[in-house]
Protein backbone atom coordinates (compact mmCIF):
# COMPACT_ATOMS: atom_id res chain seq x y z
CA UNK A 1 0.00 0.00 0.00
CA UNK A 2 2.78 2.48 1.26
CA UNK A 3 4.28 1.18 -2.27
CA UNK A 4 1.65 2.15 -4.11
CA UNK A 5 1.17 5.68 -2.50
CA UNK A 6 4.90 6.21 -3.34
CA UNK A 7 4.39 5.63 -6.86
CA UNK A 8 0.87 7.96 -7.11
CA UNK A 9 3.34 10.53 -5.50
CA UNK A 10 5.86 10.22 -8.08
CA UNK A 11 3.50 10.27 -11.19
CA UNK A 12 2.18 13.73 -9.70
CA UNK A 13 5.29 14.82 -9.67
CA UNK A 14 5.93 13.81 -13.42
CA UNK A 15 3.13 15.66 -14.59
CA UNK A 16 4.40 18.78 -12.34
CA UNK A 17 8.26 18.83 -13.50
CA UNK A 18 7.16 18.26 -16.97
CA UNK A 19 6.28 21.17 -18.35
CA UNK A 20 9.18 23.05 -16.30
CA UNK A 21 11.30 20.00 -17.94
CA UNK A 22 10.44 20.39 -21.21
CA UNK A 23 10.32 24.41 -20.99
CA UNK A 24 14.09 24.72 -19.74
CA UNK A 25 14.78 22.32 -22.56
CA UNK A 26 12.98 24.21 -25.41
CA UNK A 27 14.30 27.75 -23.57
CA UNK A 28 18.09 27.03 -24.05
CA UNK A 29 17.74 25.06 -27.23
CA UNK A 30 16.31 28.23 -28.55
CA UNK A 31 18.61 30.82 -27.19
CA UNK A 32 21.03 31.10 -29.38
CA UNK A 33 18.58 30.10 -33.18
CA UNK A 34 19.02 33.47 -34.89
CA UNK A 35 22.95 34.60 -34.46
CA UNK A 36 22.97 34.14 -38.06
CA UNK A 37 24.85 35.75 -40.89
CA UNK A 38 26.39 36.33 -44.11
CA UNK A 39 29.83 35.30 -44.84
CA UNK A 40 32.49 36.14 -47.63
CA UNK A 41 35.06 34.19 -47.27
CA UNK A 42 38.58 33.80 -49.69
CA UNK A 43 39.14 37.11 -50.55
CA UNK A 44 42.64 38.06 -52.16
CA UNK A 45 43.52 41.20 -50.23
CA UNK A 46 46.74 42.63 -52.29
CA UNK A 47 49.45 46.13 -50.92
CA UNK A 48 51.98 47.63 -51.98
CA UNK A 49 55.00 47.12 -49.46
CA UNK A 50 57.16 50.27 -49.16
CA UNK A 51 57.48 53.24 -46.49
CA UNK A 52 53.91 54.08 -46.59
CA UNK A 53 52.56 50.80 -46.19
CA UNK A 54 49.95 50.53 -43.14
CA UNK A 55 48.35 47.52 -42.52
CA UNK A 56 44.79 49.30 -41.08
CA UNK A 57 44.75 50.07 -45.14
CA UNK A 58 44.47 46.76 -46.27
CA UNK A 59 41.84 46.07 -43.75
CA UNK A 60 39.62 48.94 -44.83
CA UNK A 61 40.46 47.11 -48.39
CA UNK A 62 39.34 43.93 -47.48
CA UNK A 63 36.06 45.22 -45.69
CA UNK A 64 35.09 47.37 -48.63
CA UNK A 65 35.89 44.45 -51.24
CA UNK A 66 33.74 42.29 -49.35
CA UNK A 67 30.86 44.44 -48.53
CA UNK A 68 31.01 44.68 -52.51
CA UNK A 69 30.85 40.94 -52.84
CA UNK A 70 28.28 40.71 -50.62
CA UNK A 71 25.63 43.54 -51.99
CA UNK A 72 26.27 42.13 -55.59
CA UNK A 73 25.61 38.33 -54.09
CA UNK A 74 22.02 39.44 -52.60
CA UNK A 75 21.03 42.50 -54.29
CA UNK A 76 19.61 43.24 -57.61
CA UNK A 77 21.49 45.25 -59.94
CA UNK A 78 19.84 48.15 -59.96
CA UNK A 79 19.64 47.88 -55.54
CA UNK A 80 23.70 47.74 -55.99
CA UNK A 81 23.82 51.01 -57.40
CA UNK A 82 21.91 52.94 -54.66
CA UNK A 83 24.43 51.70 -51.41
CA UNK A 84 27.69 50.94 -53.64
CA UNK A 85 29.40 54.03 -52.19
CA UNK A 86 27.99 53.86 -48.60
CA UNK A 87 30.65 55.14 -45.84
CA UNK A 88 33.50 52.86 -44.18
CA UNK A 89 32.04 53.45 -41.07
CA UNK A 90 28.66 52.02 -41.90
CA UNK A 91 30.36 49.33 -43.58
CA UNK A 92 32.07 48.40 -40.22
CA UNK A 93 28.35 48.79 -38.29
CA UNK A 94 27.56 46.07 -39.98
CA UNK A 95 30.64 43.42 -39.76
CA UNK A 96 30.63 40.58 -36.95
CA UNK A 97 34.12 39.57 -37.37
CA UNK A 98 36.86 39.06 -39.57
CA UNK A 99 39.94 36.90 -40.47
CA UNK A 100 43.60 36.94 -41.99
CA UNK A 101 45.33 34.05 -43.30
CA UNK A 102 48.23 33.03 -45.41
CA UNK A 103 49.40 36.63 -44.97
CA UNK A 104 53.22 36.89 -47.25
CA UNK A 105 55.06 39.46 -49.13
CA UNK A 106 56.05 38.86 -52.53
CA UNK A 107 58.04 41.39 -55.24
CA UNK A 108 57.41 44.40 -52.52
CA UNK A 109 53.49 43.71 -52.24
CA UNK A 110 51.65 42.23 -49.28
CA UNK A 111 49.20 39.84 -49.94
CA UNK A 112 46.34 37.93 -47.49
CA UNK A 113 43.16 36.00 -47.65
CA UNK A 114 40.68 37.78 -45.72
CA UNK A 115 37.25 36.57 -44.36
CA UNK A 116 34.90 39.22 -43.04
CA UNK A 117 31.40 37.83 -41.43
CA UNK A 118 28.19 40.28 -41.75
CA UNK A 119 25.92 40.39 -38.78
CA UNK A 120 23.00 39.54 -40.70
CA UNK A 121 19.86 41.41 -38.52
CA UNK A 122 22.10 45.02 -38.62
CA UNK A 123 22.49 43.96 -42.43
CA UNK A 124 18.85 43.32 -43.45
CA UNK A 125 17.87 46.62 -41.26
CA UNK A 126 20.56 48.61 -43.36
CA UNK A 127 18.91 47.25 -46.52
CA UNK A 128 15.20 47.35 -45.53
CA UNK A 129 16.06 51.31 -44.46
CA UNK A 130 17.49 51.78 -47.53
CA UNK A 131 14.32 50.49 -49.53
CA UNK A 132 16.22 47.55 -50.51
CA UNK A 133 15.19 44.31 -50.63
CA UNK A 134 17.72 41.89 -50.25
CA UNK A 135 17.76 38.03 -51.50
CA UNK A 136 18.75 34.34 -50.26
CA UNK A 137 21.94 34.02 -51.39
CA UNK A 138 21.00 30.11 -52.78
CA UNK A 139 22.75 28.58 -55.55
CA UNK A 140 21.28 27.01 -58.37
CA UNK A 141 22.26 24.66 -60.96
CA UNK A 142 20.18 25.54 -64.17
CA UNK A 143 20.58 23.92 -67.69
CA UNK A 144 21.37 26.51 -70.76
CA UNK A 145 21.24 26.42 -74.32
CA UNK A 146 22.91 29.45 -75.98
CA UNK A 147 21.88 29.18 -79.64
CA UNK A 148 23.73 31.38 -82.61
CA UNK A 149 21.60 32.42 -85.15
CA UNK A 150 23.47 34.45 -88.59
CA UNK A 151 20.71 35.66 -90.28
CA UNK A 152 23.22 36.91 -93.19
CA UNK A 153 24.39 33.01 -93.72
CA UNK A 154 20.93 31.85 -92.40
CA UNK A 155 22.96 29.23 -90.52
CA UNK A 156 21.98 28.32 -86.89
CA UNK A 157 25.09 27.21 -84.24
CA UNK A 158 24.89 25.18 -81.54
CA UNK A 159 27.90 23.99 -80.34
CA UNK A 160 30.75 24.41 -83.46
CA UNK A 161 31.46 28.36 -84.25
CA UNK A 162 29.14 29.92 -81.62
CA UNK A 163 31.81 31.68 -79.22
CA UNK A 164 28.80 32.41 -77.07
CA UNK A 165 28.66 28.60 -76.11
CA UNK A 166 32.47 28.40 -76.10
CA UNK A 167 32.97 31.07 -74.01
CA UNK A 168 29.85 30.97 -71.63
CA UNK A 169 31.17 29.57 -68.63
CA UNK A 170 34.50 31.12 -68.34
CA UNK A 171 34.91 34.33 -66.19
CA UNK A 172 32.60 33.20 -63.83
CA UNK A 173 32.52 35.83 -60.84
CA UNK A 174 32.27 34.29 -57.41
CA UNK A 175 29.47 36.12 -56.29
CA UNK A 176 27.12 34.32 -59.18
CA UNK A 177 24.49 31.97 -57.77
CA UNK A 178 23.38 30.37 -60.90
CA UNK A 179 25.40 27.23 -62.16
CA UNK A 180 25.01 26.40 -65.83
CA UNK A 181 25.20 22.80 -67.52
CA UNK A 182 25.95 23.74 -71.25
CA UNK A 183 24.57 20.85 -73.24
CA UNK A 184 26.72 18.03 -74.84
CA UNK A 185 27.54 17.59 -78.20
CA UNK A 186 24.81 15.68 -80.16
CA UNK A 187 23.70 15.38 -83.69
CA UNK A 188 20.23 14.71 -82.61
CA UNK A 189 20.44 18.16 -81.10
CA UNK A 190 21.27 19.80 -84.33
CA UNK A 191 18.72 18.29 -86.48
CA UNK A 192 16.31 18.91 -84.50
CA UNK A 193 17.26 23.18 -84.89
CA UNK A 194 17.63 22.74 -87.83
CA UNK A 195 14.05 21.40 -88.74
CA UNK A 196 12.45 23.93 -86.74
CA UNK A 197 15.12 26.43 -88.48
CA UNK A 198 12.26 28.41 -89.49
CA UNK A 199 10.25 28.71 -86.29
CA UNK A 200 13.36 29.04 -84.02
CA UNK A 201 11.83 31.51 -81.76
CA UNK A 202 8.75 29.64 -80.83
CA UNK A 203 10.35 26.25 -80.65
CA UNK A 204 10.23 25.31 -76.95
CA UNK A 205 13.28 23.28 -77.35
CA UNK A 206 11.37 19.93 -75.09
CA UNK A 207 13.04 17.16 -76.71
CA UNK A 208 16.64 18.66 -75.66
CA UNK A 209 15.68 19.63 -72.37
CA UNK A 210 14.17 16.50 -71.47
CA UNK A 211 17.50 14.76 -71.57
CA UNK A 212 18.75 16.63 -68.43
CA UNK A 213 17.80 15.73 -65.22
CA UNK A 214 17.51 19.74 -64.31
CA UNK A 215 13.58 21.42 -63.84
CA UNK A 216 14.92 24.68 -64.97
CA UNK A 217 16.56 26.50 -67.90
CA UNK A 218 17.33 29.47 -69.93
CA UNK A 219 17.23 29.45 -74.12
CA UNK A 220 19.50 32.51 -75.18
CA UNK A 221 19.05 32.75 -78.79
CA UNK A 222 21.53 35.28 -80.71
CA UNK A 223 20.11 36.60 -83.60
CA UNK A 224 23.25 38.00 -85.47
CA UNK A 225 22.95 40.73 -88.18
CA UNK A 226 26.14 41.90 -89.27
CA UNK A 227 27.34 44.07 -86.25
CA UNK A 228 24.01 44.06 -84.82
CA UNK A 229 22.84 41.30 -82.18
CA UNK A 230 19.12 40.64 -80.87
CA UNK A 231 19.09 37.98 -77.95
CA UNK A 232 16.05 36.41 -77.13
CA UNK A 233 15.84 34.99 -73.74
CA UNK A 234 13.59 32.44 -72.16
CA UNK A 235 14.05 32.04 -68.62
CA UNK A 236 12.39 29.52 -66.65
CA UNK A 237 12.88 29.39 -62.77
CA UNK A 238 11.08 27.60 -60.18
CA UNK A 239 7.30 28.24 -60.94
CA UNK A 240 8.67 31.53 -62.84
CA UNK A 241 8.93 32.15 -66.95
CA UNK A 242 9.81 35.34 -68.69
CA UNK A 243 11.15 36.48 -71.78
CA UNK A 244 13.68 39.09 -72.42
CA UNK A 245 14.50 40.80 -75.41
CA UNK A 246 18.05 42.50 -75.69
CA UNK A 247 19.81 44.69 -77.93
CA UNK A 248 23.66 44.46 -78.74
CA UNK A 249 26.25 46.47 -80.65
CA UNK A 250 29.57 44.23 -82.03
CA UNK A 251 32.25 46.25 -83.75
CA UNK A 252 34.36 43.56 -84.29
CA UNK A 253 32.95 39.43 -83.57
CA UNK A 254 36.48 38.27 -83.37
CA UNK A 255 37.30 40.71 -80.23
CA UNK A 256 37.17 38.14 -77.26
CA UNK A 257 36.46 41.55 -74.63
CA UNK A 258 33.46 42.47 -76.63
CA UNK A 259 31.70 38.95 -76.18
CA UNK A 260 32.53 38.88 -73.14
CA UNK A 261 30.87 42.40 -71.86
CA UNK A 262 27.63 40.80 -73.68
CA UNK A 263 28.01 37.58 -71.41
CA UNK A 264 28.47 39.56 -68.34
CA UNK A 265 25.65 41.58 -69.41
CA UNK A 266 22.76 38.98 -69.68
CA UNK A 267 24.20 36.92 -66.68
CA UNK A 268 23.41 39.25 -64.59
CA UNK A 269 19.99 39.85 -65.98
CA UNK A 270 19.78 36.05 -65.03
CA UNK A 271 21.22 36.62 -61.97
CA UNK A 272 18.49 39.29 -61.07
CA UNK A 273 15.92 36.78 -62.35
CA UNK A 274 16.87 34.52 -59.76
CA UNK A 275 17.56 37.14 -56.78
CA UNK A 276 13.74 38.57 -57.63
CA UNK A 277 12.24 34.94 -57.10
CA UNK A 278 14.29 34.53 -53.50
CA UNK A 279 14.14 38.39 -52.10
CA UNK A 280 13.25 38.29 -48.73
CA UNK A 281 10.42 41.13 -48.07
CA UNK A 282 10.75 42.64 -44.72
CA UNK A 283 8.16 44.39 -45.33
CA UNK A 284 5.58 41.40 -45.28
CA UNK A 285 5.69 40.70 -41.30
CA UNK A 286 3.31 37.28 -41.38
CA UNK A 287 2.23 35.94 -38.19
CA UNK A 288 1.81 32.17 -37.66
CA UNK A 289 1.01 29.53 -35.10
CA UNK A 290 1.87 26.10 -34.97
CA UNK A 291 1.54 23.57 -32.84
CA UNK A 292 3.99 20.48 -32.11
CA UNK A 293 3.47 17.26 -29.90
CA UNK A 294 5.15 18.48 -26.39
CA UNK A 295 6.57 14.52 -26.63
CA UNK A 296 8.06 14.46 -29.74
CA UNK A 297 11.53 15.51 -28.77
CA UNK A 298 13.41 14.91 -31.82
CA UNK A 299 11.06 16.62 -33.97
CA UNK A 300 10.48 19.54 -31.97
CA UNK A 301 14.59 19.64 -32.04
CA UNK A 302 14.44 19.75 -36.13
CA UNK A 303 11.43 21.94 -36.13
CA UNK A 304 13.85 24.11 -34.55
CA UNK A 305 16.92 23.44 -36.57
CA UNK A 306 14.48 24.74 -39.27
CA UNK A 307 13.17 27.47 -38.68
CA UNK A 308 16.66 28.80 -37.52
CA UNK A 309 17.76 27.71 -41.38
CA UNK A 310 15.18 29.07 -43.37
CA UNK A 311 16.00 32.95 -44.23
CA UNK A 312 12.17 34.18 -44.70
CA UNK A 313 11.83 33.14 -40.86
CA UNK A 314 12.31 36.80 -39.02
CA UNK A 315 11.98 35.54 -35.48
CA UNK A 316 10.03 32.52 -33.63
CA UNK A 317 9.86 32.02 -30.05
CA UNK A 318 7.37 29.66 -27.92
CA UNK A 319 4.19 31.29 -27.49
CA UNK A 320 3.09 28.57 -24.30
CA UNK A 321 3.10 24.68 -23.89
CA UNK A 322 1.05 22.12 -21.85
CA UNK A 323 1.45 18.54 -21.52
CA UNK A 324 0.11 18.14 -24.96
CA UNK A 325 1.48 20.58 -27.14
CA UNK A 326 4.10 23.33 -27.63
CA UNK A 327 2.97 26.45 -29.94
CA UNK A 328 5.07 28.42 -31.46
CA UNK A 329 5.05 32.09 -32.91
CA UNK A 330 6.37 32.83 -35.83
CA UNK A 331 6.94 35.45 -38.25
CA UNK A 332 7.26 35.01 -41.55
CA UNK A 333 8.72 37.40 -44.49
CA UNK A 334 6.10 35.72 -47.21
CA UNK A 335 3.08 34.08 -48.12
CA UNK A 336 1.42 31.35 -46.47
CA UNK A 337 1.37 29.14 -49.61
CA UNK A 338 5.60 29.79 -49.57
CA UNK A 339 6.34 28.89 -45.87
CA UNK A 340 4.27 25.57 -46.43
CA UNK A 341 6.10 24.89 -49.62
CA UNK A 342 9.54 25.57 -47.60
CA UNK A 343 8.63 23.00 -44.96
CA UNK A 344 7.58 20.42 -47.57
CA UNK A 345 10.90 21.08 -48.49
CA UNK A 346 12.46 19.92 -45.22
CA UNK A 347 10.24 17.39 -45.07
CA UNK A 348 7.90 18.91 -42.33
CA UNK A 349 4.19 18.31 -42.89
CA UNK A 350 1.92 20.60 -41.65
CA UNK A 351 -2.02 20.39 -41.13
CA UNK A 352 -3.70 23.68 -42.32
CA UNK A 353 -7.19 22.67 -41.14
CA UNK A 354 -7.36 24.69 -38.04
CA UNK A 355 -6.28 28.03 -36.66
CA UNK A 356 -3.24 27.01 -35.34
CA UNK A 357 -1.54 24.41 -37.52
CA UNK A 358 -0.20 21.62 -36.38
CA UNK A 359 3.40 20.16 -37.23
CA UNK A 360 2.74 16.40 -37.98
């Protein structure tokens, strides 16, 4: 009997220490989820060694060439321009840290790699103040076909004599998110432009595309009339398809530089593609519930992990908790329809039906 009352005592006690259990748990766990930030890392920081030579100098260098990487990784081009001569000091403001490494002097010049580390909160405030909004610096892996069109020869190139394929992926910067797969060599490729020779521009190019194991692409057609070059592009990203039409001056087609300035030109009209499809909008401030099984330890753990990954996620904290459940506020820099698409992603189902949705 005494036994019995023993155990009675101990199961209250269970249900008691629980909560304050799983609180202290969930409290520390969640502490530290948003000391998050953007890094550049790598960068060749180059002096000139002589009388003069300060090394405070090639600091400021290295914190000014990476604040440069860093605006043209997450910002538009147009959003570069409006903070690309923004004050040392505010530059500073907005660095966590920073490291030298392999510092060395060669021929009379001082070089180092330097890694500077952005506080990312004070750096989406400076953008959001500056009516910027910035984007999720993701990489993606995107299949492209540059076709050459000569209207003069009336002669389409694919992969032989189109220096717009032979030159596409070289001077890549490393700021660039996208990733492109050039297509193979293939005869069927070729025949296939050439039979729909006539219709180029509407062609939708399925039957090449197919044989890639990649969802998205972009078809740059160059139509080339003597010095003149129209470039057609169809760009399709995530659930997102435009077309672009460009306009291009060539003095001379042999000058390597003057391709070149064309291919930096439209990659970064695909690079602003892509940045427009990931900008986080701090503007949009969505609140959320959810819910979570207070037992579930390992998925409340991940459901943490997650949120602290995803970039659209603006805070979270635990809103209250019982025996049954722990809810969770968050807010959330998009639609609904994108957050539940993001946590599909992760693999983190979520039931919709009520209120307060509930992480299954």
């Amino acid at each position: 009997m005494q036994i019995k009352k023993k155990s009675n005592k101990l199961n209250k006690l269970y249900i008691i220490l629980f909560p304050l259990v799983l609180f202290i748990i969930i409290f520390f766990s969640t502490t530290h989820l948003h000391a998050k930030s953007f890094k550049i890392a790598n960068l060749e920081i180059s002096e000139e060694f002589g009388l003069n030579f300060n090394k405070e100098n090639v600091v400021d260098k290295g914190f000014k060439k990476a604040f440069d990487e860093l605006i043209s990784m997450i910002t538009t081009s147009g959003d570069k321009e409006k903070i690309k001569n923004i004050p040392l000091s505010t530059i500073k403001s907005l660095i966590e840290s920073f490291t030298m490494s392999e510092e060395k002097f060669v021929n009379n010049e001082y070089k180092t790699k330097f890694d500077v580390t952005f506080n990312k909160k004070n750096t989406l405030d400076f953008f959001e103040k500056n009516q910027i909004f910035p984007s999720i610096p993701k990489k993606k892996k995107i299949l492209l076909i540059p076709l050459l069109v000569d209207l003069q020869l009336d002669q389409i190139f694919l992969f032989n004599n189109n220096v717009f394929y032979q030159n596409w992926n070289k001077d890549i910067k490393s700021y660039f998110l996208l990733e492109y797969l050039l297509p193979s060599e293939d005869i069927e490729d070729i025949n296939l432009l050439l039979q729909n020779s006539k219709s180029i521009e509407d062609y939708d190019f399925k039957e090449i595309i197919k044989k890639y194991d990649l969802e998205d692409f972009i078809i740059v057609i160059i139509f080339k009339n003597k010095n003149n070059y129209r470039v057609l592009s169809k760009i399709k990203l995530e659930d997102s398809f435009k077309i672009y039409n460009q306009e291009f001056k060539i003095t001379n087609f042999s000058n390597v530089e003057e391709i070149k300035t064309i291919l930096f030109s439209l990659k970064n009209k695909y690079e602003d593609s892509w940045k427009v499809i990931n900008q986080i909008n701090t503007s949009i401030k969505l609140p959320l519930t959810v819910s979570i099984d207070a037992k579930e330890y390992s998925k409340i753990q991940n459901l943490e992990n997650v949120l602290n990954e995803l970039d659209l996620i603006s805070s979270f904290k635990i809103l209250n908790f019982d025996n049954q459940n722990v809810y969770y506020r968050l807010i959330y820099n998009g639609s609904p329809n994108k957050f539940i698409n993001e946590m599909n992603d992760k693999n983190i189902k979520i039931n919709t039906e009520n209120k307060i949705w509930k992480i299954q």
